[in-house]
PDB file of N, CA and C in Angstrom:
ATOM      1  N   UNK A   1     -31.610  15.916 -13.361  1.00  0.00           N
ATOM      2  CA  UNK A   1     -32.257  16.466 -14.534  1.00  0.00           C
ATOM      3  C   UNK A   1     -33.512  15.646 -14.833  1.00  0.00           C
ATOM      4  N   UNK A   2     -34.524  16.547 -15.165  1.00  0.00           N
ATOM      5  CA  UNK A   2     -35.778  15.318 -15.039  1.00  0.00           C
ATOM      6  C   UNK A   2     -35.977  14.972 -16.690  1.00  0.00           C
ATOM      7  N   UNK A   3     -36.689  13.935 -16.586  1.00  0.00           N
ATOM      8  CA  UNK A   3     -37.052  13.309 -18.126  1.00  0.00           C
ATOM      9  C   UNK A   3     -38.351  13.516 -18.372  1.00  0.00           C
ATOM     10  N   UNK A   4     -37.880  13.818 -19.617  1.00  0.00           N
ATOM     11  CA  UNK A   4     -39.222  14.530 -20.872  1.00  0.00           C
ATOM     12  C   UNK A   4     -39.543  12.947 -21.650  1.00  0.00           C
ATOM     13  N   UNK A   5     -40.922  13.153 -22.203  1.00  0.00           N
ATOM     14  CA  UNK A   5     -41.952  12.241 -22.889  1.00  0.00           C
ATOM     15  C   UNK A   5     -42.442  13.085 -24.030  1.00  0.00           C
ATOM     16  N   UNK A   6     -41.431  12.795 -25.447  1.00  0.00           N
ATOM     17  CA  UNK A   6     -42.200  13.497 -26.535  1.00  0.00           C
ATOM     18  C   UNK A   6     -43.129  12.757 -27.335  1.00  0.00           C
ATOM     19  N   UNK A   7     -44.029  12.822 -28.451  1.00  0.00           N
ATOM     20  CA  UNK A   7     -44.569  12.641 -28.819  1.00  0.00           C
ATOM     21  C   UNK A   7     -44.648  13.146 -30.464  1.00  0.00           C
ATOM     22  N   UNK A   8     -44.193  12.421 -31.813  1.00  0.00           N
ATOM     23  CA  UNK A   8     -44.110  12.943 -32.846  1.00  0.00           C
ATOM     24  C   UNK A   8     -45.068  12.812 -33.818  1.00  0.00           C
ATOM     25  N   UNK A   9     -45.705  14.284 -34.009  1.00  0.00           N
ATOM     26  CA  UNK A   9     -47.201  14.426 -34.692  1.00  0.00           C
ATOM     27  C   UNK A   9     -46.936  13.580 -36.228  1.00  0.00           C
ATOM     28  N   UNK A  10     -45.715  13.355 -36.842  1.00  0.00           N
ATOM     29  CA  UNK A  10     -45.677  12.558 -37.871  1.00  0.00           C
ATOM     30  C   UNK A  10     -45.366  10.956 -38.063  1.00  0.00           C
ATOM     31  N   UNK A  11     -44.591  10.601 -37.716  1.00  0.00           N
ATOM     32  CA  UNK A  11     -44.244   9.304 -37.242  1.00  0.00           C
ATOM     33  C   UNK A  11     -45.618   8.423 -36.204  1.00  0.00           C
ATOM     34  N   UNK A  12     -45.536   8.820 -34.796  1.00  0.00           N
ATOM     35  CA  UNK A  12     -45.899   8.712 -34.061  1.00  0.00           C
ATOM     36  C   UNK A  12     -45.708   8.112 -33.303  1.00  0.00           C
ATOM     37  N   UNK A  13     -44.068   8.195 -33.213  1.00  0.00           N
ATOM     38  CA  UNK A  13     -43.440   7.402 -31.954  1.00  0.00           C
ATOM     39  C   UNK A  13     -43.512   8.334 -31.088  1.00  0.00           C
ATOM     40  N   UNK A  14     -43.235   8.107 -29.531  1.00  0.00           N
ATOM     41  CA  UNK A  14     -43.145   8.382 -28.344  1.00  0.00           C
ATOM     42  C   UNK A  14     -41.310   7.917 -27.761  1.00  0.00           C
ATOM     43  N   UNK A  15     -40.571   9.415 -27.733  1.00  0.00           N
ATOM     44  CA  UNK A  15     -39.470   9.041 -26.917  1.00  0.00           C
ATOM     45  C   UNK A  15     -38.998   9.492 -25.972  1.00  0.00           C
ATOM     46  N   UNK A  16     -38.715   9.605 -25.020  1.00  0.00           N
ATOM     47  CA  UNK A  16     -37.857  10.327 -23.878  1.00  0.00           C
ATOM     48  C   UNK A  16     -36.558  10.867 -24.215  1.00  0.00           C
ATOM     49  N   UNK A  17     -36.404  11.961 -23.457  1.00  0.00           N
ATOM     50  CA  UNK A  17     -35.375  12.742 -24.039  1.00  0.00           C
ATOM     51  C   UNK A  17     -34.853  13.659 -22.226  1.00  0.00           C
ATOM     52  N   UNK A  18     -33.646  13.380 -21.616  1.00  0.00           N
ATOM     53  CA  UNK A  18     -33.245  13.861 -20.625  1.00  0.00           C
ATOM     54  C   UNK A  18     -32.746  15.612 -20.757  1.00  0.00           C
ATOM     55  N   UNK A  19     -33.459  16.477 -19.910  1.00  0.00           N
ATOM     56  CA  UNK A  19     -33.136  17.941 -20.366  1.00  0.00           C
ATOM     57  C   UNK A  19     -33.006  18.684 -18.992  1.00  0.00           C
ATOM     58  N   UNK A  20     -32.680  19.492 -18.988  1.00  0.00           N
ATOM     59  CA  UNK A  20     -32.000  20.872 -17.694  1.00  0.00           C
ATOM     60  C   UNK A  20     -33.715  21.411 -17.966  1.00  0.00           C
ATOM     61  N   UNK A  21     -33.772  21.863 -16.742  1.00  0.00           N
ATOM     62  CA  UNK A  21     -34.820  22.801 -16.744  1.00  0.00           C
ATOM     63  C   UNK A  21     -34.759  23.858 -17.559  1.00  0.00           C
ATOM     64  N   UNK A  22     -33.623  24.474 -17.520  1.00  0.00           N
ATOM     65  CA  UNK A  22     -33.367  25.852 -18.450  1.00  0.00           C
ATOM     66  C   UNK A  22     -33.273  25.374 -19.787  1.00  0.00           C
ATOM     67  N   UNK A  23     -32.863  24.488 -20.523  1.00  0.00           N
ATOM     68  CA  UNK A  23     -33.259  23.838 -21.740  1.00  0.00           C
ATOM     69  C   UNK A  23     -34.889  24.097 -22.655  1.00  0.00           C
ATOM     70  N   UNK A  24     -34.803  24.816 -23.786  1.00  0.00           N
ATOM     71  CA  UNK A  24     -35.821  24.543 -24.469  1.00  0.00           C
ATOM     72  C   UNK A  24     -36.816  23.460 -24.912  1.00  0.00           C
ATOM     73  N   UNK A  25     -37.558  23.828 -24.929  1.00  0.00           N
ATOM     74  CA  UNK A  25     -38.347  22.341 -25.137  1.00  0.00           C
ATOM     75  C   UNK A  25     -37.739  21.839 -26.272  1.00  0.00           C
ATOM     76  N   UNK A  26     -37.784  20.761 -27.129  1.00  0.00           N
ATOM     77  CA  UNK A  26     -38.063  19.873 -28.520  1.00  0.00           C
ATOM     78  C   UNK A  26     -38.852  19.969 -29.223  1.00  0.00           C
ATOM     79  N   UNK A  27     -38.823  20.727 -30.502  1.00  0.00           N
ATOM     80  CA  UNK A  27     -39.933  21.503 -31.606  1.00  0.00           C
ATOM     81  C   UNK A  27     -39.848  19.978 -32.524  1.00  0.00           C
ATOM     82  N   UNK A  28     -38.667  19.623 -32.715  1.00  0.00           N
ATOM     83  CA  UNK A  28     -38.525  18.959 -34.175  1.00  0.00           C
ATOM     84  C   UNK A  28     -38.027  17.074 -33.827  1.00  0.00           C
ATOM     85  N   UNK A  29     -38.292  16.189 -34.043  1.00  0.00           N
ATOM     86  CA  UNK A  29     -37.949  15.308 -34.054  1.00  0.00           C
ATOM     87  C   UNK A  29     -36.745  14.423 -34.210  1.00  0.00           C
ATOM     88  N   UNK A  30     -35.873  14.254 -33.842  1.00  0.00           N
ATOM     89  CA  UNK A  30     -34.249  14.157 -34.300  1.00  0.00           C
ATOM     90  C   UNK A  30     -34.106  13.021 -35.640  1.00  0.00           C
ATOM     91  N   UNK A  31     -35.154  11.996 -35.486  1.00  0.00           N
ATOM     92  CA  UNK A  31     -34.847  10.869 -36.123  1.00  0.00           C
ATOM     93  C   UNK A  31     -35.854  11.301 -37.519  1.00  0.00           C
ATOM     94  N   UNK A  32     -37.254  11.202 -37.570  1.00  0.00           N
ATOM     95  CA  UNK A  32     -38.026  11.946 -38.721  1.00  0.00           C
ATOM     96  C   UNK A  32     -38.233  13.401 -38.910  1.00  0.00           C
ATOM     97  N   UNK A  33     -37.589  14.130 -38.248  1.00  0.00           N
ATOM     98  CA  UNK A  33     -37.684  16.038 -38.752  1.00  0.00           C
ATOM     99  C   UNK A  33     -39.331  16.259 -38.273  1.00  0.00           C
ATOM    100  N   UNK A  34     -39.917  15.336 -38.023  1.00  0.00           N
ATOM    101  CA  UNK A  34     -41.916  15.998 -37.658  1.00  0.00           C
ATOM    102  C   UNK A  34     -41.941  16.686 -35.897  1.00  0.00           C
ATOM    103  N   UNK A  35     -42.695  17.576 -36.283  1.00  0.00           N
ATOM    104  CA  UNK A  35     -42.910  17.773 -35.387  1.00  0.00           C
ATOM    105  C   UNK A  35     -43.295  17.584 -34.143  1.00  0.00           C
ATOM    106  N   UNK A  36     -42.938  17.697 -32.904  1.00  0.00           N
ATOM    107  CA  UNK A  36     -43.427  16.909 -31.702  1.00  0.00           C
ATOM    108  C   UNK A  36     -43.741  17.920 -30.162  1.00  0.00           C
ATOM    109  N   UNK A  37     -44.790  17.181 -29.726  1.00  0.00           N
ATOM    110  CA  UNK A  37     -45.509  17.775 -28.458  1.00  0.00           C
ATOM    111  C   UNK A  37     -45.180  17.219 -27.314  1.00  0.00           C
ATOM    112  N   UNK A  38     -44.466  17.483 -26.088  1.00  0.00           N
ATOM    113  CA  UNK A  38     -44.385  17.113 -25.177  1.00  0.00           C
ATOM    114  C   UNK A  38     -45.530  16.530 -24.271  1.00  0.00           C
ATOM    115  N   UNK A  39     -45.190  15.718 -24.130  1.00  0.00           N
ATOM    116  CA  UNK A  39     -46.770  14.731 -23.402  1.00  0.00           C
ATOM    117  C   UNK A  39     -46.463  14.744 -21.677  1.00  0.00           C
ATOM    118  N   UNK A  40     -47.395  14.979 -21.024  1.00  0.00           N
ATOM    119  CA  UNK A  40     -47.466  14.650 -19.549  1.00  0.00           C
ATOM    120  C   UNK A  40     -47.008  13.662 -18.941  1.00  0.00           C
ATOM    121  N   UNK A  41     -45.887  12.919 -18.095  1.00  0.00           N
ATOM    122  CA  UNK A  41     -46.109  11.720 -17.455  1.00  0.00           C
ATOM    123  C   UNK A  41     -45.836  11.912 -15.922  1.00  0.00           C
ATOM    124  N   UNK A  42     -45.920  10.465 -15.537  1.00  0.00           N
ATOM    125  CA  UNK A  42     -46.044  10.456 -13.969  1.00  0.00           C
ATOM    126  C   UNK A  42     -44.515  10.499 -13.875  1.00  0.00           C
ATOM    127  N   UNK A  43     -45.058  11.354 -12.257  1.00  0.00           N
ATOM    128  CA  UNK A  43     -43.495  11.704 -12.062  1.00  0.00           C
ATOM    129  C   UNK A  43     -42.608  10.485 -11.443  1.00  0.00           C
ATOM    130  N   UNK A  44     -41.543  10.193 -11.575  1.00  0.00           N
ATOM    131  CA  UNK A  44     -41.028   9.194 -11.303  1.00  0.00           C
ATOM    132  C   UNK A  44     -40.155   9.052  -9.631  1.00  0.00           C
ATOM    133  N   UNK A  45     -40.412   9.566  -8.618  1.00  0.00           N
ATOM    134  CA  UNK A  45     -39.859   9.176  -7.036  1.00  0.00           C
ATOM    135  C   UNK A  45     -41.629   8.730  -6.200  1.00  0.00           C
ATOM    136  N   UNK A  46     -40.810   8.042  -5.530  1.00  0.00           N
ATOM    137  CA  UNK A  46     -41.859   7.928  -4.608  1.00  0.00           C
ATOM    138  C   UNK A  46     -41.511   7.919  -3.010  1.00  0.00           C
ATOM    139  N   UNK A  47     -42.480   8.132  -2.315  1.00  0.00           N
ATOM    140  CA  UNK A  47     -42.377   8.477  -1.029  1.00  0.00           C
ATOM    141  C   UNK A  47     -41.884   7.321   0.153  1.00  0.00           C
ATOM    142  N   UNK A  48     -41.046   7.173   0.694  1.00  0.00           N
ATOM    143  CA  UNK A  48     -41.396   5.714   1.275  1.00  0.00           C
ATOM    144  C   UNK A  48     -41.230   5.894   2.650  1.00  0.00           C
ATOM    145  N   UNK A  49     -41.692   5.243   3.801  1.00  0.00           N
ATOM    146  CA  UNK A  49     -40.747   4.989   4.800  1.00  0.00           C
ATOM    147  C   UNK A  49     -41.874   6.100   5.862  1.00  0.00           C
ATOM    148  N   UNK A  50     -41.799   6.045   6.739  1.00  0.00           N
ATOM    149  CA  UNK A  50     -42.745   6.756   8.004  1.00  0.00           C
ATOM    150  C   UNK A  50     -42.608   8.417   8.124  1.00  0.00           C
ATOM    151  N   UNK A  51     -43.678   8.635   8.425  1.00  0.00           N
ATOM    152  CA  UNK A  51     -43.671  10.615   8.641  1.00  0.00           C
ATOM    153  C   UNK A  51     -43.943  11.535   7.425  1.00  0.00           C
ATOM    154  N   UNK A  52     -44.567  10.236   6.255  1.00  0.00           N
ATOM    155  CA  UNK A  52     -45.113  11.189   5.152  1.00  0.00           C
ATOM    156  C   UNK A  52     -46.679  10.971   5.035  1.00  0.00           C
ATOM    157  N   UNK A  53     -47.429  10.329   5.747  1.00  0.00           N
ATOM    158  CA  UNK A  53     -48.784  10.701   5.741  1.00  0.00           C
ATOM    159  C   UNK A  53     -48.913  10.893   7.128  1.00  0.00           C
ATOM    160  N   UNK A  54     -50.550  11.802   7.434  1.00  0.00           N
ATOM    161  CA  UNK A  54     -50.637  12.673   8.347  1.00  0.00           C
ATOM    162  C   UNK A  54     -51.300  11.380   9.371  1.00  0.00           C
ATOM    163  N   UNK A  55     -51.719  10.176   9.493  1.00  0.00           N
ATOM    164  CA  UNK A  55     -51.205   9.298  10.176  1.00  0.00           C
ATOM    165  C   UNK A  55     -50.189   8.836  10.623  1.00  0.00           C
ATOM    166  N   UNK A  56     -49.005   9.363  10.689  1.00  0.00           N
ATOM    167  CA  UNK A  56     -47.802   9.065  10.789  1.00  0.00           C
ATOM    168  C   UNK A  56     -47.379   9.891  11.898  1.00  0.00           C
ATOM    169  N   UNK A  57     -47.584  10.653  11.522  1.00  0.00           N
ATOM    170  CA  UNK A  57     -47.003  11.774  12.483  1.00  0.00           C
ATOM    171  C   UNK A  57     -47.917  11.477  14.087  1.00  0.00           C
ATOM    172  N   UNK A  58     -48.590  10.727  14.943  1.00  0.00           N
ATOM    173  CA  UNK A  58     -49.163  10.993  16.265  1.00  0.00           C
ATOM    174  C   UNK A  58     -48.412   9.599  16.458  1.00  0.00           C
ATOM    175  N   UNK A  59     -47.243   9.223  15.551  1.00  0.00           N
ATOM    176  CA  UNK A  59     -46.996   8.184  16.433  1.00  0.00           C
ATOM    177  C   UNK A  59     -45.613   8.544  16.956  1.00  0.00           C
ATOM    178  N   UNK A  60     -45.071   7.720  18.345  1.00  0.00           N
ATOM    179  CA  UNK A  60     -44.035   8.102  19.152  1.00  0.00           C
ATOM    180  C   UNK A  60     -43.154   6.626  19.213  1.00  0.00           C
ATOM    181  N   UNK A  61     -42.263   6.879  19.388  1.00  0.00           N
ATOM    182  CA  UNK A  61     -41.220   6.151  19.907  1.00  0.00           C
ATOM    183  C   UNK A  61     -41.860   6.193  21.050  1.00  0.00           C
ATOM    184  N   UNK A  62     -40.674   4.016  21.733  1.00  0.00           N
ATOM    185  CA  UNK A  62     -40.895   4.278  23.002  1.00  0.00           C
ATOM    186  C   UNK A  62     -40.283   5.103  23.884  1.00  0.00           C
ATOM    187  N   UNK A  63     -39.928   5.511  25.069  1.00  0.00           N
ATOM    188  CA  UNK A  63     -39.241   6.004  25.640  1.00  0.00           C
ATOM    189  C   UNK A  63     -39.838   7.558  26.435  1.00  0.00           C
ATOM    190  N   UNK A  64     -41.043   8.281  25.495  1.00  0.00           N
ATOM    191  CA  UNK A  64     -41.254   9.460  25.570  1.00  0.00           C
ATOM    192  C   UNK A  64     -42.684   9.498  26.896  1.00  0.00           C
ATOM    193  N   UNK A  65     -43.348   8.357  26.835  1.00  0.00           N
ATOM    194  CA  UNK A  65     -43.945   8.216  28.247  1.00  0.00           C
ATOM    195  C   UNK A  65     -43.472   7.757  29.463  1.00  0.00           C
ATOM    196  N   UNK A  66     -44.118   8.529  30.132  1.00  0.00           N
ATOM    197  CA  UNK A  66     -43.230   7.915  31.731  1.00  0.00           C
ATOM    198  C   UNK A  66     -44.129   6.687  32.325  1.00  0.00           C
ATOM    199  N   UNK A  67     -42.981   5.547  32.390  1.00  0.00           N
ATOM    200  CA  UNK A  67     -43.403   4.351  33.191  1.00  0.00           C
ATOM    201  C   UNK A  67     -44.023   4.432  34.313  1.00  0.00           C
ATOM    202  N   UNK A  68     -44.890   3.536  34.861  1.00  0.00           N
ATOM    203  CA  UNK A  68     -44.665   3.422  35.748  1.00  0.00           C
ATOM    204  C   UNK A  68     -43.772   2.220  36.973  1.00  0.00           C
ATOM    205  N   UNK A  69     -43.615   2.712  37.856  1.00  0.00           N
ATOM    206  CA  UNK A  69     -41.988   1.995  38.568  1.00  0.00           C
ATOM    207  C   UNK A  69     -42.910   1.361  39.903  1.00  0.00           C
ATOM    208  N   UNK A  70     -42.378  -0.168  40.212  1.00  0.00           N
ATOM    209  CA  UNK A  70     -43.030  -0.582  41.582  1.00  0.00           C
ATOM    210  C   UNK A  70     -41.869  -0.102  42.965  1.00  0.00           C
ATOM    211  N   UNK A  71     -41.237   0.189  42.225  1.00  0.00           N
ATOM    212  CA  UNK A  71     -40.450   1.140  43.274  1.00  0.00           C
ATOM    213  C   UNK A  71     -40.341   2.067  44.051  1.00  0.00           C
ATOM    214  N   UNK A  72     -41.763   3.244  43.629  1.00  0.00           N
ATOM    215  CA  UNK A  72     -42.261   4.270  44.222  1.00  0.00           C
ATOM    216  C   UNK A  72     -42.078   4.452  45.545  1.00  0.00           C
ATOM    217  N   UNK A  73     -42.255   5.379  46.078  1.00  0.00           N
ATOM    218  CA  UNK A  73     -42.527   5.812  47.306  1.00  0.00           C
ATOM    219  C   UNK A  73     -44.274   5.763  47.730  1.00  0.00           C
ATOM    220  N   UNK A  74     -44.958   6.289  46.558  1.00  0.00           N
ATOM    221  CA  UNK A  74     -46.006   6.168  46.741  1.00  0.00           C
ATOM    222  C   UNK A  74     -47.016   4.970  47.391  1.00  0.00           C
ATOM    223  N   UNK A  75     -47.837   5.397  48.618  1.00  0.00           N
ATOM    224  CA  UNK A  75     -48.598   4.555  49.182  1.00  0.00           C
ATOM    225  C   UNK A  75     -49.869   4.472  49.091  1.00  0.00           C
ATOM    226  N   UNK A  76     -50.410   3.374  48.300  1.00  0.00           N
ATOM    227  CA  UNK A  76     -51.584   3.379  48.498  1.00  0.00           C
ATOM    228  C   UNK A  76     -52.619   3.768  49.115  1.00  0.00           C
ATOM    229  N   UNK A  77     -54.116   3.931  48.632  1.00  0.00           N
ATOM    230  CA  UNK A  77     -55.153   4.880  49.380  1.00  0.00           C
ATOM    231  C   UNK A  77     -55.535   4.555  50.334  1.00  0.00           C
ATOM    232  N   UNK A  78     -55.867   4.314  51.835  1.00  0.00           N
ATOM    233  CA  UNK A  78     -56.641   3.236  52.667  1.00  0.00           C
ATOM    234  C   UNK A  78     -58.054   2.893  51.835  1.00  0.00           C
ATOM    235  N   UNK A  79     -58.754   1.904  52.472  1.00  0.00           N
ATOM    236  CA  UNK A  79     -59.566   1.590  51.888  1.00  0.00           C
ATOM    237  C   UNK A  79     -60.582   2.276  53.282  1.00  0.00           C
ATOM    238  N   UNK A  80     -61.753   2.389  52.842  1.00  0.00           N
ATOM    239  CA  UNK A  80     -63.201   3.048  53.462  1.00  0.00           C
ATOM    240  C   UNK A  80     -63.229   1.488  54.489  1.00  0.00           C
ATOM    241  N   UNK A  81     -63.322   1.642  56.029  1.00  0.00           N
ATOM    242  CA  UNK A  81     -64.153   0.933  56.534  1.00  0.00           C
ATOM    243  C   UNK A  81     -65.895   1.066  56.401  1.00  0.00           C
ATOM    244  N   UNK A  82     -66.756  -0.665  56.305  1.00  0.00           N
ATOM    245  CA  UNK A  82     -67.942  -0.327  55.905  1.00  0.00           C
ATOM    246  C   UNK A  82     -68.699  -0.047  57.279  1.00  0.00           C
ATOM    247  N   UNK A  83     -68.417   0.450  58.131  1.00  0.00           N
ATOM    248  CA  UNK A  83     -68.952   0.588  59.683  1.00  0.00           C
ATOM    249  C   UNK A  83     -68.834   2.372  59.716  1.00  0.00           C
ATOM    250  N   UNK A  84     -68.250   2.961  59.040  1.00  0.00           N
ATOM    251  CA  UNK A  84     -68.531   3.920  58.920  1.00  0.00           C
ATOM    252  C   UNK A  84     -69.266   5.247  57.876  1.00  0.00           C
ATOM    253  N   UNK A  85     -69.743   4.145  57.455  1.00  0.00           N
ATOM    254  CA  UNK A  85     -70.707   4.270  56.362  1.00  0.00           C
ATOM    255  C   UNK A  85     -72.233   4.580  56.850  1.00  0.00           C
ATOM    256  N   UNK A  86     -72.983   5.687  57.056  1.00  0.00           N
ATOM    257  CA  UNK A  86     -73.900   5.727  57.424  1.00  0.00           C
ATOM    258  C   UNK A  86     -74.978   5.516  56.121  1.00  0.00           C
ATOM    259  N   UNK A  87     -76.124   4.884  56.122  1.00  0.00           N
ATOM    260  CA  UNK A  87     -77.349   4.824  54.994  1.00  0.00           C
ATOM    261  C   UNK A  87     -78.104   6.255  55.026  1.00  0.00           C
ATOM    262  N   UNK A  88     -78.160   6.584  53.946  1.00  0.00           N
ATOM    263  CA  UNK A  88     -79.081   7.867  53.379  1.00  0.00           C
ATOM    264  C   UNK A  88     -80.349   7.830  53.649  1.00  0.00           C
ATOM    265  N   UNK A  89     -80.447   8.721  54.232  1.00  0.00           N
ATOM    266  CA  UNK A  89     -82.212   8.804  55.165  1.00  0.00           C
ATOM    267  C   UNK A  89     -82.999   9.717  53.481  1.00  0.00           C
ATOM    268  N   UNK A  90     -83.919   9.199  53.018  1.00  0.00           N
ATOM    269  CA  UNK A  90     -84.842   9.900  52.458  1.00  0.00           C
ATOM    270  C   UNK A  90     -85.706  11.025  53.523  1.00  0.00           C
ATOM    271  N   UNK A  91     -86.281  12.313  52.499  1.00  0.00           N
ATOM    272  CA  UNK A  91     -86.474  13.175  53.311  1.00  0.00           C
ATOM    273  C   UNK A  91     -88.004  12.929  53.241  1.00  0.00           C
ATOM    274  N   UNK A  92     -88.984  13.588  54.197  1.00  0.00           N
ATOM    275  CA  UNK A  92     -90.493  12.918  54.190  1.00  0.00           C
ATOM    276  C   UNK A  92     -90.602  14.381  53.358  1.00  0.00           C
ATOM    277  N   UNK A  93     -91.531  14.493  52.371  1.00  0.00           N
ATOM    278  CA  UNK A  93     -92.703  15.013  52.019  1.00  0.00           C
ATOM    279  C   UNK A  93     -93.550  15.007  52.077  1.00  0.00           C
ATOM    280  N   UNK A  94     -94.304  16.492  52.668  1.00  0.00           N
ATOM    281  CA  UNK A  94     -95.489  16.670  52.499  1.00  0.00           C
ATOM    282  C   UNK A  94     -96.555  17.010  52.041  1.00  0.00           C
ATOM    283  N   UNK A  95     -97.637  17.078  51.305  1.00  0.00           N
ATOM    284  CA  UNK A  95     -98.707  17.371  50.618  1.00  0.00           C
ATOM    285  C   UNK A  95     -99.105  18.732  50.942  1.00  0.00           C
ATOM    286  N   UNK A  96     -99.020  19.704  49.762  1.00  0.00           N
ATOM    287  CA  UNK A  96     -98.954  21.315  50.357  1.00  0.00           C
ATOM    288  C   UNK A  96    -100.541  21.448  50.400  1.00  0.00           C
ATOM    289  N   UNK A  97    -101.341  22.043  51.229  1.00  0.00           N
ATOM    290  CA  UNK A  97    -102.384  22.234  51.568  1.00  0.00           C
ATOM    291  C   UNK A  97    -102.829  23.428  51.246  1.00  0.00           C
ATOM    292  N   UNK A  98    -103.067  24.039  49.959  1.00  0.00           N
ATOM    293  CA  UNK A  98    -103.600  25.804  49.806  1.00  0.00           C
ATOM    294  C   UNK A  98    -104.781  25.838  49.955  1.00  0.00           C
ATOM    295  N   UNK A  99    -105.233  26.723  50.752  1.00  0.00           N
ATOM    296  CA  UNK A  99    -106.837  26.670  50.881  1.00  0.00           C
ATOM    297  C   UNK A  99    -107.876  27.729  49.672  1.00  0.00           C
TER     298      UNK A  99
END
């Protein structure tokens, strides 16, 4: 049941008062008979603990990437011998001649 914050236009104390949603508001003051306005307050839970801001959520446990294992089967690439490496010939240009 959530808690109410009244406010009494004669007196001018401020008291809390626990009510059902389906409950009428509080017209009259219990202790001075004046009238009273329900006042706004902060709501009272708070959020705690991981997966409630939208930073939260791209993070993973471990377990969900795959390792890698030196156990593989996989064999390394050969490496390039440098003897078979030929050097890049630039091409000649020539000066176009239109008459």
């Amino acid at each position: 049941m959530p808690l109410y914050e009244y406010k009494c236009s004669a007196c001018g104390r401020i008291f809390e008062v626990i009510q059902k949603f389906s409950d009428p508001p509080l017209t009259i003051h219990p202790e001075c008979g004046g009238e009273v306005v329900r006042l706004l307050s902060a709501p009272a839970f708070h959020l705690k603990g991981t997966g409630w801001y939208a930073t939260d959520y791209g993070k993973k446990s471990g377990g969900s990437e795959p390792k890698s294992d030196s156990r593989t089967d996989a064999k390394p690439a050969p490496a390039e011998s440098k003897t078979d490496v030929k050097p890049a010939v630039a091409a000649e240009t020539k000066p176009s001649t239109t008459p």
